[in-house]
Protein backbone atom coordinates (compact mmCIF):
# COMPACT_ATOMS: atom_id res chain seq x y z
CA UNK A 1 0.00 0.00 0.00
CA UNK A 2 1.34 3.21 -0.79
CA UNK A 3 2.06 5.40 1.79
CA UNK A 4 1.62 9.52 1.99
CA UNK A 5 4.44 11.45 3.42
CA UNK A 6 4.13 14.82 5.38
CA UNK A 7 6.28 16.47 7.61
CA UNK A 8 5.52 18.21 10.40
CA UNK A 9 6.73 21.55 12.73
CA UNK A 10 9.91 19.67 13.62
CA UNK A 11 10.77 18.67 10.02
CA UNK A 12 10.66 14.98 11.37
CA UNK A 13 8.77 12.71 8.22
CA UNK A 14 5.61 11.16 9.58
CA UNK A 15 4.07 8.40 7.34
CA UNK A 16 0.24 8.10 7.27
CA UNK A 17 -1.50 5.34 6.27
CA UNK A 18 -2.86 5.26 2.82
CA UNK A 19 -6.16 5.54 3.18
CA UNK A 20 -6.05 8.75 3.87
CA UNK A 21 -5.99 11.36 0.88
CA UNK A 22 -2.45 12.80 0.52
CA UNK A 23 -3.53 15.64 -0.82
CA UNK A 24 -5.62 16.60 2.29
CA UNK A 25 -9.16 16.71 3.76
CA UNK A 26 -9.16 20.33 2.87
CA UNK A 27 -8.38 19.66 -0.81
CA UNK A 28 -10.78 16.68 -1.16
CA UNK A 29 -13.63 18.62 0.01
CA UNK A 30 -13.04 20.97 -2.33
CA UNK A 31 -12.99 18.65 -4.86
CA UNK A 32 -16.11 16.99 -4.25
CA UNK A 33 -17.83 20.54 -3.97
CA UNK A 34 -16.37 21.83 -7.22
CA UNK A 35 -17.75 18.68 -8.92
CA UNK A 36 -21.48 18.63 -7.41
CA UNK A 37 -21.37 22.70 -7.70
CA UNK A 38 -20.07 22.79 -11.60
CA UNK A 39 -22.21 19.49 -12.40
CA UNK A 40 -25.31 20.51 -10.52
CA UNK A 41 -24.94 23.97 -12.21
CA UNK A 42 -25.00 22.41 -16.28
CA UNK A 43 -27.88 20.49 -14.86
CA UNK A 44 -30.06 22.81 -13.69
CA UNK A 45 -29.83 25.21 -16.22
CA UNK A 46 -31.92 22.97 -18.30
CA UNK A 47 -34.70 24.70 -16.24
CA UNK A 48 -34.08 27.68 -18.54
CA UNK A 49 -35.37 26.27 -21.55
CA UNK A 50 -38.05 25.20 -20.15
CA UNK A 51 -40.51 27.43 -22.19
CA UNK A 52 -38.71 26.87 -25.34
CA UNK A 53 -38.08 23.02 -24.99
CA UNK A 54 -40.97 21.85 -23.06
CA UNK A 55 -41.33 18.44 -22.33
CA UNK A 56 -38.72 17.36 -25.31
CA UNK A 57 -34.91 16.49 -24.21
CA UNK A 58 -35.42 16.01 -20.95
CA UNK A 59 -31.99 14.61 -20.50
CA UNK A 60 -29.95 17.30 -23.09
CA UNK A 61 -27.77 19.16 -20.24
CA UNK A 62 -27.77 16.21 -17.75
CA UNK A 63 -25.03 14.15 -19.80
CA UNK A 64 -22.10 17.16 -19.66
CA UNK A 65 -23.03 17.80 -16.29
CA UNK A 66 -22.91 14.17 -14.88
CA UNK A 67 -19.28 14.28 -17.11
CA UNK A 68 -18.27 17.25 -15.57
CA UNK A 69 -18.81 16.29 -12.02
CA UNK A 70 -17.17 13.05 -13.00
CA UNK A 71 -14.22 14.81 -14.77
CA UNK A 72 -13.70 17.28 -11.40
CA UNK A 73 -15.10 15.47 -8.32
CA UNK A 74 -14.96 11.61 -9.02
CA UNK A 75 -17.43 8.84 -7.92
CA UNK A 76 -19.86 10.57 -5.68
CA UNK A 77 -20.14 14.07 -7.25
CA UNK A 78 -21.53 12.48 -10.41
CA UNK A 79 -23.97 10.04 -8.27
CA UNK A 80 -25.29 13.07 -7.16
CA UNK A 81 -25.62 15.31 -10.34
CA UNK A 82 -27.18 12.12 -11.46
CA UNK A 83 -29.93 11.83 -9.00
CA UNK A 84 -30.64 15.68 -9.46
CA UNK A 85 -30.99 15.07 -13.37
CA UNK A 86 -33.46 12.29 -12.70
CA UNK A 87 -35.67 15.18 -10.25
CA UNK A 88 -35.31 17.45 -13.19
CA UNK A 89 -36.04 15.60 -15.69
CA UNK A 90 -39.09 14.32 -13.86
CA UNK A 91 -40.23 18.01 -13.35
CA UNK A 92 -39.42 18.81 -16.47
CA UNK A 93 -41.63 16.14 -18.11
CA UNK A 94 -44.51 16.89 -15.57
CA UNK A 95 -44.16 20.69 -16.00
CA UNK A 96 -44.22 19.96 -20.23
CA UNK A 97 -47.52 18.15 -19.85
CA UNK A 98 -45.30 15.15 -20.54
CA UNK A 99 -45.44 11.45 -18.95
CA UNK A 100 -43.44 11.16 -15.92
CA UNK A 101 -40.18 8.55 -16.67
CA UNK A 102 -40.73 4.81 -16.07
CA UNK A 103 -38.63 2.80 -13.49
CA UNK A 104 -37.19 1.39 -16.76
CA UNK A 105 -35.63 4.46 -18.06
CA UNK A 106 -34.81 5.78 -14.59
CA UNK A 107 -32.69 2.39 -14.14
CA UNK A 108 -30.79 2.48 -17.95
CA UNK A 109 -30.43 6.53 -16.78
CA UNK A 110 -29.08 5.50 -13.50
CA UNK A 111 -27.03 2.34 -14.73
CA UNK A 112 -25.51 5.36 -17.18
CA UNK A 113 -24.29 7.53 -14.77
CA UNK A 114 -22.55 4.91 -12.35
CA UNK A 115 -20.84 3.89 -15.39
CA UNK A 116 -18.98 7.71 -15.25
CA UNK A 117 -19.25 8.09 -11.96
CA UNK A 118 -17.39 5.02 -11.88
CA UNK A 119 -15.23 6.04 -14.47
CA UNK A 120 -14.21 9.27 -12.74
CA UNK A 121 -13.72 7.33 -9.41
CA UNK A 122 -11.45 5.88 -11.27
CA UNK A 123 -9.45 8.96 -12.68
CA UNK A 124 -9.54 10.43 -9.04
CA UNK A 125 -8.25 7.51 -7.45
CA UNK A 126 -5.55 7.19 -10.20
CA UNK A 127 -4.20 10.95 -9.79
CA UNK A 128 -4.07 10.05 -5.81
CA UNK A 129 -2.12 7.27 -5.96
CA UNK A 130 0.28 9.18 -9.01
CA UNK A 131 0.15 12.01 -6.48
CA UNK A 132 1.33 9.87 -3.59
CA UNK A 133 3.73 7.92 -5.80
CA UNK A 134 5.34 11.31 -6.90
CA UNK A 135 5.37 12.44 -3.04
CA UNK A 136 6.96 8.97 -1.76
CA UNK A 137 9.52 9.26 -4.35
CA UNK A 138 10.46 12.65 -3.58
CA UNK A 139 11.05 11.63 -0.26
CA UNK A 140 12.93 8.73 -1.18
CA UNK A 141 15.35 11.21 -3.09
CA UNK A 142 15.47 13.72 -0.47
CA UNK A 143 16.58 10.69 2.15
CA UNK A 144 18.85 9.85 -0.59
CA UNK A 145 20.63 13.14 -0.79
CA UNK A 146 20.79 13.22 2.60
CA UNK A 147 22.24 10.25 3.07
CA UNK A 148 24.84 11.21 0.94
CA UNK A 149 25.56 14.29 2.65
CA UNK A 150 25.96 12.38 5.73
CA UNK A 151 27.61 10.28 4.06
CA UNK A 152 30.26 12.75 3.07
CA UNK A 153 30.46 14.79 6.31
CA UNK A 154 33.44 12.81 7.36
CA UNK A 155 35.29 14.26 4.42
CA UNK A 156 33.59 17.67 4.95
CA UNK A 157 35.25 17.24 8.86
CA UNK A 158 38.44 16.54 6.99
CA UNK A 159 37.73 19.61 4.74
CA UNK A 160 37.31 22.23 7.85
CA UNK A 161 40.99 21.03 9.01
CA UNK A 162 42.28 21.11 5.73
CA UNK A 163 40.73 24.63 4.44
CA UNK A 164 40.75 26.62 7.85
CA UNK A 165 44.29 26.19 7.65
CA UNK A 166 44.79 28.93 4.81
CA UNK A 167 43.32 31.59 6.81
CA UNK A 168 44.44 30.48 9.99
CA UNK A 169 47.95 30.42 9.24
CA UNK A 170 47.60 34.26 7.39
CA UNK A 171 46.00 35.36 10.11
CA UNK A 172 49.47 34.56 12.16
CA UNK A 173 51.76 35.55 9.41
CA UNK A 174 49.90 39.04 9.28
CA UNK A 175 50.07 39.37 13.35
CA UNK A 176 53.51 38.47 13.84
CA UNK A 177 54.49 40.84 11.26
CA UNK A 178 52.32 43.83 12.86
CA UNK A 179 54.51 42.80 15.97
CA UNK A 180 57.78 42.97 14.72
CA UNK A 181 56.78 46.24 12.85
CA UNK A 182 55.42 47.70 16.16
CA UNK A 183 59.17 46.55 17.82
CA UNK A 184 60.57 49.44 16.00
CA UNK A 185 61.20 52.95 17.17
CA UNK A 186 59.55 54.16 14.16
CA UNK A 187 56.22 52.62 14.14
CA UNK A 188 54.54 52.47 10.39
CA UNK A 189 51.07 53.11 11.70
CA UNK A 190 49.49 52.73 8.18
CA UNK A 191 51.35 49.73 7.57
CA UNK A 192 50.59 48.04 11.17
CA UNK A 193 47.25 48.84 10.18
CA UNK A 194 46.73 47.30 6.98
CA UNK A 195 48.43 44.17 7.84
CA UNK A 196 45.67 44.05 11.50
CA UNK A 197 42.66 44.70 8.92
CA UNK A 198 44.49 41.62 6.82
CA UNK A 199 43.93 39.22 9.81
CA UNK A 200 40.38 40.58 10.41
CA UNK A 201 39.76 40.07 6.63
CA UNK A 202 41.08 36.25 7.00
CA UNK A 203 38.79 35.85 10.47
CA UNK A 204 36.31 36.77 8.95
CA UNK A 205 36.53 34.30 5.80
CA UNK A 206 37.32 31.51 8.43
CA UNK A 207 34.08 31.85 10.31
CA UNK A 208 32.82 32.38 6.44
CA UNK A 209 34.28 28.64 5.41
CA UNK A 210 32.86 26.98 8.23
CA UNK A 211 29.31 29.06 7.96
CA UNK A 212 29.64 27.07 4.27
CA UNK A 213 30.45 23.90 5.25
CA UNK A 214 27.47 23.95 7.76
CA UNK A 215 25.12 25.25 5.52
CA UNK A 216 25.73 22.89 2.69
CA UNK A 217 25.27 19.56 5.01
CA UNK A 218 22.04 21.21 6.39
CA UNK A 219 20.34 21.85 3.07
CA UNK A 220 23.06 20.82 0.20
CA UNK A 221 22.88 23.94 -1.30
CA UNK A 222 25.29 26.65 -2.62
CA UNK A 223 24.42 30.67 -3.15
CA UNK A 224 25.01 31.49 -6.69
CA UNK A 225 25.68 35.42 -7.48
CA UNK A 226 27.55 36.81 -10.42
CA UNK A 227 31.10 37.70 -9.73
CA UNK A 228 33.69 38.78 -11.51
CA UNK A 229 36.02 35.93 -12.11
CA UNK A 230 39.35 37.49 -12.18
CA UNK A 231 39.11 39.09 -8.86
CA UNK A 232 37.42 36.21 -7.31
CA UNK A 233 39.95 34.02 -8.38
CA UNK A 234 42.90 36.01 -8.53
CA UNK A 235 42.24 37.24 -4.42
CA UNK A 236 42.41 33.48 -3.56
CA UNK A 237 45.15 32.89 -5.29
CA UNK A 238 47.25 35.72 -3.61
CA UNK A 239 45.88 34.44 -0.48
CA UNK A 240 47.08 30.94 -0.58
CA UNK A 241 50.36 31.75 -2.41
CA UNK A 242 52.03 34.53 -0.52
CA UNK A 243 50.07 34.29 2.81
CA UNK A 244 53.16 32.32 4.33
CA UNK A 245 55.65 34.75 2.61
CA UNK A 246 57.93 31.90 0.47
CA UNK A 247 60.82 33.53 -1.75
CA UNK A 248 61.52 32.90 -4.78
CA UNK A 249 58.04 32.06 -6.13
CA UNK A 250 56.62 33.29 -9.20
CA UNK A 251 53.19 34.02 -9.50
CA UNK A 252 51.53 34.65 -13.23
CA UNK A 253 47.87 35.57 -13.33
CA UNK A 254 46.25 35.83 -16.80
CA UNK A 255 42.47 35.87 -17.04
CA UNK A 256 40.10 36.64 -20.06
CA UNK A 257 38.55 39.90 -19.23
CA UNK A 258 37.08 39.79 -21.97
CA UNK A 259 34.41 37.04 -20.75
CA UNK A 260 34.70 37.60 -16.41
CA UNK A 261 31.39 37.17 -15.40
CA UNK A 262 30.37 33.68 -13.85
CA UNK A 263 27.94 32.75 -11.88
CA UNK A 264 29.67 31.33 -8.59
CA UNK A 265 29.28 30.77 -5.02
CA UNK A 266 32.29 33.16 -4.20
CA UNK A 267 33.22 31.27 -0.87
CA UNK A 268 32.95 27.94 -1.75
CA UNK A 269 34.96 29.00 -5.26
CA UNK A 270 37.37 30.44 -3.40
CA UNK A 271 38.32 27.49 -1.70
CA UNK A 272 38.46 25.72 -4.27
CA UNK A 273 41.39 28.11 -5.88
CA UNK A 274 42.89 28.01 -2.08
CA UNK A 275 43.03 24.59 -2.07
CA UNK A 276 44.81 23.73 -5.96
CA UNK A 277 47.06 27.04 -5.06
CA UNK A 278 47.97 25.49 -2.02
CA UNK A 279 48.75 22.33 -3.93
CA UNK A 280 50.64 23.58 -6.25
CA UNK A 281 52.88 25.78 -3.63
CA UNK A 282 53.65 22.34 -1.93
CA UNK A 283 54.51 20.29 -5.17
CA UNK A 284 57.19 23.14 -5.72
CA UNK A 285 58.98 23.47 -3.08
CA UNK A 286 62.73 23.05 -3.28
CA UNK A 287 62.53 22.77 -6.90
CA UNK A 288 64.91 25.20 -8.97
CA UNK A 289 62.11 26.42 -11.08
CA UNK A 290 59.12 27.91 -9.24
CA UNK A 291 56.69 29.43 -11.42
CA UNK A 292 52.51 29.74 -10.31
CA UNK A 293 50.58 30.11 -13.65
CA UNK A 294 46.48 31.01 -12.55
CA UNK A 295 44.52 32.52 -15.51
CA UNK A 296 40.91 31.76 -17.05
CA UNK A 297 39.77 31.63 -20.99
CA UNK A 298 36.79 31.01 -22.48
CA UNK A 299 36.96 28.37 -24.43
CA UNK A 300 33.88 25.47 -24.13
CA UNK A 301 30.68 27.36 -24.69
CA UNK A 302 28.60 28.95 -22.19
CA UNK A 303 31.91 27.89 -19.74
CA UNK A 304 34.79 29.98 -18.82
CA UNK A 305 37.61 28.02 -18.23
CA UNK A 306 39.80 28.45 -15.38
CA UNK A 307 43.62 26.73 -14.95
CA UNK A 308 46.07 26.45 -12.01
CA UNK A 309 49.30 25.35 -13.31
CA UNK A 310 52.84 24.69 -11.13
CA UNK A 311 56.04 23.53 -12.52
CA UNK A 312 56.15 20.81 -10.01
CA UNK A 313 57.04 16.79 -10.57
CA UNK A 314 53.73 16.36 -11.53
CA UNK A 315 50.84 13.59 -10.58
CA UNK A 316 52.32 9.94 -9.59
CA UNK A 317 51.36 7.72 -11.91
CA UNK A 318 50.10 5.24 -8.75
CA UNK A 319 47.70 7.70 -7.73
CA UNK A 320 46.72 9.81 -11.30
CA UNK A 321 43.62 7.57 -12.06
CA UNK A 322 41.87 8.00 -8.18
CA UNK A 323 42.99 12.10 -7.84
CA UNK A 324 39.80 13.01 -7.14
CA UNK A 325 38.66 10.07 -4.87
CA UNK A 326 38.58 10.89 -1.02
CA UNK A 327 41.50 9.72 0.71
CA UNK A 328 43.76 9.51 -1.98
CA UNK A 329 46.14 11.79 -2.13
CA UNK A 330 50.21 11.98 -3.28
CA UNK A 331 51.51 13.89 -0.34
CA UNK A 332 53.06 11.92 2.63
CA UNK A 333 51.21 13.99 4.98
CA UNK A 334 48.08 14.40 3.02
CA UNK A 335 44.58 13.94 4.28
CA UNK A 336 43.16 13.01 0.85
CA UNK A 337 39.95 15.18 1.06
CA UNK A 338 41.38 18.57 -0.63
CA UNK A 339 40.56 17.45 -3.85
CA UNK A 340 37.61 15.41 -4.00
CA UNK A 341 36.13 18.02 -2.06
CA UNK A 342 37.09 20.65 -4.74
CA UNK A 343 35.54 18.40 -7.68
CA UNK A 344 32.36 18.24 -5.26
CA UNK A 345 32.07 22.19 -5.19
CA UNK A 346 32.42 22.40 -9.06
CA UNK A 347 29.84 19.88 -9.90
CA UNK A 348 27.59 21.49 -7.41
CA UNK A 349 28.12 24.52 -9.33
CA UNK A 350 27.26 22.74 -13.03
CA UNK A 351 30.79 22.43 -14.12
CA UNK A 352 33.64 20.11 -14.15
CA UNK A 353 37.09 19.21 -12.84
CA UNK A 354 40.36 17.76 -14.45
CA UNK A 355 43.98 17.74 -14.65
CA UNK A 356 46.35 17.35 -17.03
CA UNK A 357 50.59 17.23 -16.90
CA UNK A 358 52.41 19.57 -18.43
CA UNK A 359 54.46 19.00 -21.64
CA UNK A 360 57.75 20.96 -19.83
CA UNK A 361 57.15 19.17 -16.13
CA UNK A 362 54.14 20.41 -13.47
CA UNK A 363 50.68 19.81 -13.15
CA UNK A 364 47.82 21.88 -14.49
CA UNK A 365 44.40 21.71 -12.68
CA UNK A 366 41.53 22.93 -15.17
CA UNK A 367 37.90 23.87 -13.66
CA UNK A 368 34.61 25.43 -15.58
CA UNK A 369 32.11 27.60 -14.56
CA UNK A 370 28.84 29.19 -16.28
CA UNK A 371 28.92 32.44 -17.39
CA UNK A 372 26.91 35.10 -17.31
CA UNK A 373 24.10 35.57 -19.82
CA UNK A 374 25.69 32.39 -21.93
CA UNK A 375 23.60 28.77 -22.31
CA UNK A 376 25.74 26.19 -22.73
C-alpha cells in the first residue's frame, strides 16, 4: 500500500496510512464541492429552456453535467448530479404536460451515470495514488541526498581542518608581522594597520568557510551570485600563495577579461582556488624552477575556463587515475579530502574538474564555470 508522506513543525517525516488522501481533507472537500457545484450547475440550467423546450430532451444538459462532475469530483459528485438530473427531468416532463419517466428508463439513466461516476472514481483515485507515488519518491530522493551528505560529512570534517588552515595560518603571518613592525622605534602606523585589517579580513573568511560547510550539510545547497572571475579568483590565489611569505616564487595571473562574469558561489569557489594554489605551492617546493601560472579563458561554450598550473614533478602515476577520490592523495602527509572536495564544489556549481601534466614538467588543474548571460 502506498504510503503519503508529510512532515511536520519539527521537520521529522511522519508516514500516514494510505487511506487517507495525501492531498488533504481540505483539498478533497473541495474537490467533491467543485464537482457537485459545476455538475449541478450544467444540470439545472436545463430549467431555462423550459418554455422553449418543453417536455422534449429532458436529459440534453444532464449528460455534460454528470461528465463534468465526474471529470472534477470523481465517484460521488456524479452520483449526485445524477440523481438531481433524474428530479429534473421528472419536473421537467410533468411541468411539459409530458409522462413522468418509467422505473425502466430511470434504471438504464441510473445504470448510465454509475458507469462515469465510476469512471471518474477511477481517474480520481488514479491521480491520488500518481500524487502519492510522486510524493513517496520525492522523499525517497530527499533521504537519498541526505544520506549522501551524511555520508560525506566525514570528508567535509576533513575539509574544515584542511581549508581553515589557509586563513588560519595568514592570520598569524599578518600578526607576527604587525609585531615585529610595532618593535621598532619608528612605528609604520598605516602599515601596522593594513596588515591588523588583513587578519580581520582572513577571520572573517574563516568563520565564512565553516558558515559554508554547515550550511551545505544542512540543506546541500550553494548561493550562486555573479562575480567577476578574475578578482574572485585572482584574491584566492594571492591568499594561498604569498600568505606564508615563500621567496623565490613566481606568480603569473592571466584571465580573459574579456568574458569575467560567472555565476559562482564566491566562498565555496574560493576554496576551491585556495586549495589547488595550495597544492601547487607544496609540489614546488625546493625545486629550482618555481613558477605559479592562474589565468581563465573562455573556451567550451557557455563555460569559462579556469587553470592552475605549477612547474612541479607532476601527478604519480600510482595515484593519477583515483585524484579526485577521497582519501587519496600523493603527499606523505596528506589527508586526501582537498581534492575530491574541490571536484564536489564544481559539480555542485554545473561544471567540471580535471587535470592534465604539463608537456615541460608540473601539473595543471583545469575547472569550468557558467557564465553570465551564456547557455551552454
Amino acid at each position: 500500500m502506498v504510503e503519503a508522506v508529510r512532515r511536520m513543525g519539527g521537520g521529522k517525516p511522519v508516514r500516514l496510512p494510505g487511506w487517507i488522501p495525501s492531498a488533504g481533507w481540505r483539498a478533497q472537500l473541495w474537490t467533491f464541492l467543485s464537482g457537485t457545484v459545476l455538475g449541478g450547475a450544467v444540470v439545472l440550467a436545463r430549467l431555462s429552456l423550459q418554455e422553449t423546450l418543453g417536455a422534449t430532451a429532458p436529459f440534453i444538459l444532464a449528460w455534460p453535467g454528470i461528465l463534468l462532475a465526474a471529470f472534477v469530483g470523481g465517484f460521488w459528485p456524479a452520483v449526485l448530479v445524477t440523481a438531481l438530473s433524474i428530479v429534473v427531468a421528472q419536473w421537467v416532463m410533468v411541468d411539459g404536460g409530458g409522462p413522468t419517466l418509467g422505473p425502466g428508463a430511470i434504471a438504464i439513466y441510473v445504470a448510465f451515470g454509475l458507469v462515469f461516476a465510476i469512471a471518474g472514481g477511477m481517474r480520481k483515485r488514479g491521480i491520488r495514488r500518481a500524487k502519492a507515488y510522486a510524493e513517496r519518491l520525492a522523499e525517497i530522493q530527499a533521504q537519498m541526498i541526505r544520506v549522501s551528505r551524511l555520508n560525506a560529512m566525514g570528508e567535509m570534517a576533513g575539509s574544515l581542518a584542511h581549508e581553515l588552515n589557509q586563513p588560519l595560518t595568514a592570520i598569524a603571518n599578518y600578526l607576527n608581522a604587525a609585531e615585529q613592525l610595532l618593535g621598532r622605534e619608528d612605528v609604520p602606523a598605516g602599515r601596522v594597520s593594513e596588515l591588523v585589517r588583513k587578519a580581520g579580513d582572513q577571520a572573517v573568511r574563516a568563520g565564512q568557510i565553516v558558515s559554508r560547510v554547515r550550511a551545505n550539510v544542512d540543506r546541500g545547497e550553494i548561493a550562486l551570485a555573479e562575480e567577476s572571475a578574475a578578482g574572485m579568483v585572482q584574491e584566492a590565489a594571492e591568499v594561498a600563495a604569498g600568505g606564508e611569505g615563500r621567496d623565490g616564487l613566481v606568480a603569473r595571473y592571466d584571465f580573459d577579461r574579456g568574458a569575467d562574469k560567472v555565476m559562482a558561489d564566491r566562498i565555496q569557489v574560493q576554496q576551491v582556488v585556495l586549495n589547488l594554489v595550495r597544492n601547487a605551492v607544496e609540489a614546488m617546493a625546493g625545486r629550482p624552477r618555481r613558477e605559479l601560472r592562474v589565468g581563465s579563458q573562455a573556451v567550451e561554450p557557455g563555460f569559462l575556463q579556469f587553470y592552475v598550473a605549477d612547474t612541479g614533478p607532476g601527478i604519480s602515476p600510482q595515484v593519477a587515475d583515483r585524484l579526485f577520490q577521497p582519501f587519496v592523495t600523493g603527499k606523505a602527509d596528506g589527508m586526501g579530502v582537498g581534492l575530491s572536495i574541490s571536484r564536489n564544489i564544481i559539480e555542485a556549481h554545473g561544471g567540471r574538474m580535471w587535470v592534465e601534466a604539463n608537456s615541460d614538467g608540473g601539473a595543471t588543474f583545469h575547472f569550468t564555470l557558467k557564465r553570465v548571460g551564456q547557455e551552454a
